[in-house]
Protein backbone atom coordinates (compact mmCIF):
# COMPACT_ATOMS: atom_id res chain seq x y z
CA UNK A 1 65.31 91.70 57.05
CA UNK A 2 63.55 89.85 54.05
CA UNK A 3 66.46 91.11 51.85
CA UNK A 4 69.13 90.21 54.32
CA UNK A 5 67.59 86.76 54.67
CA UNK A 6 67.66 86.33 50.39
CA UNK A 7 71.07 87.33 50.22
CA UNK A 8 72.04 85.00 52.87
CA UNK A 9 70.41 82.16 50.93
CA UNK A 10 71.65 82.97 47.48
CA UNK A 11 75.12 82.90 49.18
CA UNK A 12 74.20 79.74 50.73
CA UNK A 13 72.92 78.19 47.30
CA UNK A 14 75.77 79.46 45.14
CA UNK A 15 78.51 78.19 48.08
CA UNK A 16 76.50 74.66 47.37
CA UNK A 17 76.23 74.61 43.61
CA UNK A 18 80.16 75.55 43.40
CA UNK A 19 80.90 72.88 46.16
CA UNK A 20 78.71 70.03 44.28
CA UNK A 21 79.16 69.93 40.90
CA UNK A 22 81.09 67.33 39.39
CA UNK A 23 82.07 66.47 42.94
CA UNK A 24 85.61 66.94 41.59
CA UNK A 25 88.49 67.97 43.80
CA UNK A 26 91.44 66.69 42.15
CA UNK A 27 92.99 69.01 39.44
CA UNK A 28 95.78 69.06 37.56
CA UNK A 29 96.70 71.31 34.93
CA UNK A 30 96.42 69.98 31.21
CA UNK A 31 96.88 73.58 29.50
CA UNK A 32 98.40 76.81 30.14
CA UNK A 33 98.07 79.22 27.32
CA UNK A 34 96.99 82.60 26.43
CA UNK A 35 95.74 83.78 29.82
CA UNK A 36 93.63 80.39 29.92
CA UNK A 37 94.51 78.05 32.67
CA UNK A 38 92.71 74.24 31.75
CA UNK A 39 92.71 71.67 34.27
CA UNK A 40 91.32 68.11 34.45
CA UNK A 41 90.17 65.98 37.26
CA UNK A 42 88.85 62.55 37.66
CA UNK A 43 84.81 62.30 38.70
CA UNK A 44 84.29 58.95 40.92
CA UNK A 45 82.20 56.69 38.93
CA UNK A 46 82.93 57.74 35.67
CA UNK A 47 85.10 57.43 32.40
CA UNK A 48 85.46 61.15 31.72
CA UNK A 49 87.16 63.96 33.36
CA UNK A 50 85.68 67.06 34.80
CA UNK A 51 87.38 70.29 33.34
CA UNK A 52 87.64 73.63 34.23
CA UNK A 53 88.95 76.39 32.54
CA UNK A 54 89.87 79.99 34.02
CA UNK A 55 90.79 83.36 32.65
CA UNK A 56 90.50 87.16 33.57
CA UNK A 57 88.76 88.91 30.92
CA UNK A 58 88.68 93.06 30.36
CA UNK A 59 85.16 93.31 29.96
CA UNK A 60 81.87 94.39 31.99
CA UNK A 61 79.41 92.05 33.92
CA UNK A 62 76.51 93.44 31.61
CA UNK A 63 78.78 92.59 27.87
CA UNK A 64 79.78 89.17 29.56
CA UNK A 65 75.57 88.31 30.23
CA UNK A 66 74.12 90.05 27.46
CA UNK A 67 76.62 87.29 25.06
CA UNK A 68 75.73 83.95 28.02
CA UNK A 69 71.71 85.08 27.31
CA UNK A 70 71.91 85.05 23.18
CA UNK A 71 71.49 81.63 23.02
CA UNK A 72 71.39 81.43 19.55
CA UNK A 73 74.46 84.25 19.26
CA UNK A 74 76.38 82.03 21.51
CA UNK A 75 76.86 79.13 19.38
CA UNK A 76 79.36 81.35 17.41
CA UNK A 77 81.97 80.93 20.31
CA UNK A 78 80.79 77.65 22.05
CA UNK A 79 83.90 75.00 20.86
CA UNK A 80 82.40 72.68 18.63
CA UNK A 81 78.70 73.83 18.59
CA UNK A 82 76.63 73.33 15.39
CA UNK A 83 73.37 75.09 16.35
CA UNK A 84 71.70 76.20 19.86
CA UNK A 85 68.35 77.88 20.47
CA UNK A 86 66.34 78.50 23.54
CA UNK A 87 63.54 76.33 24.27
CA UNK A 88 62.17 78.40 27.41
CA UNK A 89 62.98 81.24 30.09
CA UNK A 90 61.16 81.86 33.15
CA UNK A 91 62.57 84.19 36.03
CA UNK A 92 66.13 83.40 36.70
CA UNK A 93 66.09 80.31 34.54
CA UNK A 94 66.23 79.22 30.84
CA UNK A 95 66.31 75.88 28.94
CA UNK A 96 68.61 75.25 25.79
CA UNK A 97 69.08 72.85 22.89
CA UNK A 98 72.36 72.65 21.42
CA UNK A 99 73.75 70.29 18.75
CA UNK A 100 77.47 69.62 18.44
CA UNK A 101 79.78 68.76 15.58
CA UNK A 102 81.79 65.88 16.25
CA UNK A 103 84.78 63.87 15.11
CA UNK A 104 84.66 60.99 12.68
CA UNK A 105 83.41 58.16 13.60
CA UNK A 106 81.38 59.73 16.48
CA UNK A 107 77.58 60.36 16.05
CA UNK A 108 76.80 64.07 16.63
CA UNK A 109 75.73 64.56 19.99
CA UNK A 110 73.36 67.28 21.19
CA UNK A 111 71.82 67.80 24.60
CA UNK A 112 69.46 69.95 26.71
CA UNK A 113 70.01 72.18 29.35
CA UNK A 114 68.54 73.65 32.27
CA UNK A 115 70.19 76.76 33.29
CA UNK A 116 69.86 78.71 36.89
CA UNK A 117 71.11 82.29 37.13
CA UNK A 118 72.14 83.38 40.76
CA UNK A 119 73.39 86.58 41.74
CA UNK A 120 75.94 87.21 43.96
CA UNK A 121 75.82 89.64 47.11
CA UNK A 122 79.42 90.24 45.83
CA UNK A 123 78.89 91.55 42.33
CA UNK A 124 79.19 87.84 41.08
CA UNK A 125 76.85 86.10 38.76
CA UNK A 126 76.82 81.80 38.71
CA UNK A 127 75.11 80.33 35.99
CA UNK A 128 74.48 76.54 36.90
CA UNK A 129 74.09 74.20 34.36
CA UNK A 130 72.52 70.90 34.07
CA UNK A 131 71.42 68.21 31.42
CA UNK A 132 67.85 67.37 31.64
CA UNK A 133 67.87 64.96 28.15
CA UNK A 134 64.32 63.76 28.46
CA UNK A 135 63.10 67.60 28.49
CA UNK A 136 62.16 67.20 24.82
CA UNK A 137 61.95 63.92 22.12
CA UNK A 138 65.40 62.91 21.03
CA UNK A 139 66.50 64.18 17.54
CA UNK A 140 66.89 61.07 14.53
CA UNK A 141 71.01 61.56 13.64
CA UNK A 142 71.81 62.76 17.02
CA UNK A 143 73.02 60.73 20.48
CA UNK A 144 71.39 62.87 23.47
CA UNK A 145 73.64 63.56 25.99
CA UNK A 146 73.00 62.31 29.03
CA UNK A 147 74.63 64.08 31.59
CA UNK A 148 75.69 67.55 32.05
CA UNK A 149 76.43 68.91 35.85
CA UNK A 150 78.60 72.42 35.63
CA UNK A 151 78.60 76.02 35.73
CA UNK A 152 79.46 79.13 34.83
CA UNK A 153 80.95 82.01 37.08
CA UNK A 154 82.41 85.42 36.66
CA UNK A 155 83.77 87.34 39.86
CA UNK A 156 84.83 90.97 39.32
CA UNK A 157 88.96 91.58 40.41
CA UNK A 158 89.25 95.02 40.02
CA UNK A 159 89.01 96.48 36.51
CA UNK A 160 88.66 92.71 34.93
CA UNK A 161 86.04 89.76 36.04
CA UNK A 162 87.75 86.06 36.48
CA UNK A 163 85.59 83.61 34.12
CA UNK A 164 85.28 80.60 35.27
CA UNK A 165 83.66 77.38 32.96
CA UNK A 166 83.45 73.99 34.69
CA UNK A 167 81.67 70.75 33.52
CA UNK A 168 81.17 67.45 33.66
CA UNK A 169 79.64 64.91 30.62
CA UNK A 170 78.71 61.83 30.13
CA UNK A 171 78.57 61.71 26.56
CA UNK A 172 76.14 59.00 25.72
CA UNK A 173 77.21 56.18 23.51
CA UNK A 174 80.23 54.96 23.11
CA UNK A 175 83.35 57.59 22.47
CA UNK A 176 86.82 56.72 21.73
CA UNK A 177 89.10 57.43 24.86
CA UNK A 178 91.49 59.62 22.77
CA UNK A 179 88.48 61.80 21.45
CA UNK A 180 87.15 62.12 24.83
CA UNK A 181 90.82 63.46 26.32
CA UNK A 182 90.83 65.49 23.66
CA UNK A 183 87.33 67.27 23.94
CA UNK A 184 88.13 68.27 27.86
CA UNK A 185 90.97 70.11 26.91
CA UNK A 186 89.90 71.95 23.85
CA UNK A 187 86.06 72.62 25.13
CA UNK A 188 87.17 75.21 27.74
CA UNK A 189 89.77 76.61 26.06
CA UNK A 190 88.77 77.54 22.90
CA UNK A 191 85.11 78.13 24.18
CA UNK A 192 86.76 80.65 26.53
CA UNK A 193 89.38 82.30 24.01
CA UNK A 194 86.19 83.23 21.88
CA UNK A 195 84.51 84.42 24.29
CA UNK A 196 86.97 86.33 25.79
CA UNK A 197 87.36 87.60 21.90
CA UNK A 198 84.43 88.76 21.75
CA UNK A 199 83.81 90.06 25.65
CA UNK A 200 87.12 92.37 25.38
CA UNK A 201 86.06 93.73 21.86
């Protein structure tokens, strides 16, 4: 019954993480390309867009977690990322520093995350992600982020596992509209055609 009763609230929790973040509903479809589907919606409240990017990658559950958990590895496929390393893990939960390249005249950003893994009863594996920028001293050069609410998710369809990456930032500082547009288009698409690069290898 005590197994029963944890599956039923994992379910529970992962229905509510899906359901919450970025509390965005509208989307519309900014790229199509590759396999990768990228679509946009407004968030209520703020200046940036919410994206989310799907695809269907050959690959197994195990490959697909073993590159999410090398935090350092990861930066090789993350869109813009500079460096990343893990600051702690404990159970079912990690936190991260990354720092990210960024256009001219932007400062470099870099932010912190907490990270929740939750297993599905299904097979499927939700990584939620959120900013928590006062977790460590901000970095001289750098603008901390200072929101991230968004998650990962992979769901196996048969022979291939749907990947799906959705986030919402606020940035921190002041960004130039057209850099912004720009960034929630390319971030989950080229972070998932690298992945899915090195997943299907």
């Amino acid at each position: 019954m005590g197994s029963l009763h944890r599956i039923a609230v994992l379910c529970g929790l992962t229905a509510v993480l899906v359901t919450s973040v970025a509390q965005a509903e509208d989307w519309k479809v900014a790229k199509n390309e590759d396999g990768i589907k990228v679509s946009l919606s407004e968030v209520a409240g703020s200046d940036y867009k919410a994206y989310q990017g799907v695809t269907l990658m050959k690959t197994s559950m195990a490959k697909l977690r073993a590159l999410q958990e090398d935090v350092a590895g990861a930066c090789a496929w993350i869109h813009e990322c500079k460096t990343q390393k893990l600051l702690k893990h404990e159970g079912d939960q990690s936190w991260t520093y990354t720092q990210f390249n960024t256009p001219w005249p932007v400062t470099a950003r870099d932010s912190v995350l907490h990270i929740t893994t939750i297993e599905g009863a299904d097979g499927s594996l939700t990584r939620k992600l959120e900013g928590v920028p006062k977790y460590i001293p901000e970095e001289k050069g750098f603008v901390r982020v200072v929101k991230v609410d968004g998650f990962w998710k992979f769901v196996p369809k048969g022979d291939q596992i749907e990947v799906t990456y959705q986030v919402h930032t606020e940035p921190g500082g002041n960004v130039p509209s057209m850099v912004a547009n720009k960034f929630v288009v390319d971030a989950p698409f080229n972070t998932l055609k690298a992945l899915k690069e090195r997943a299907e290898k």
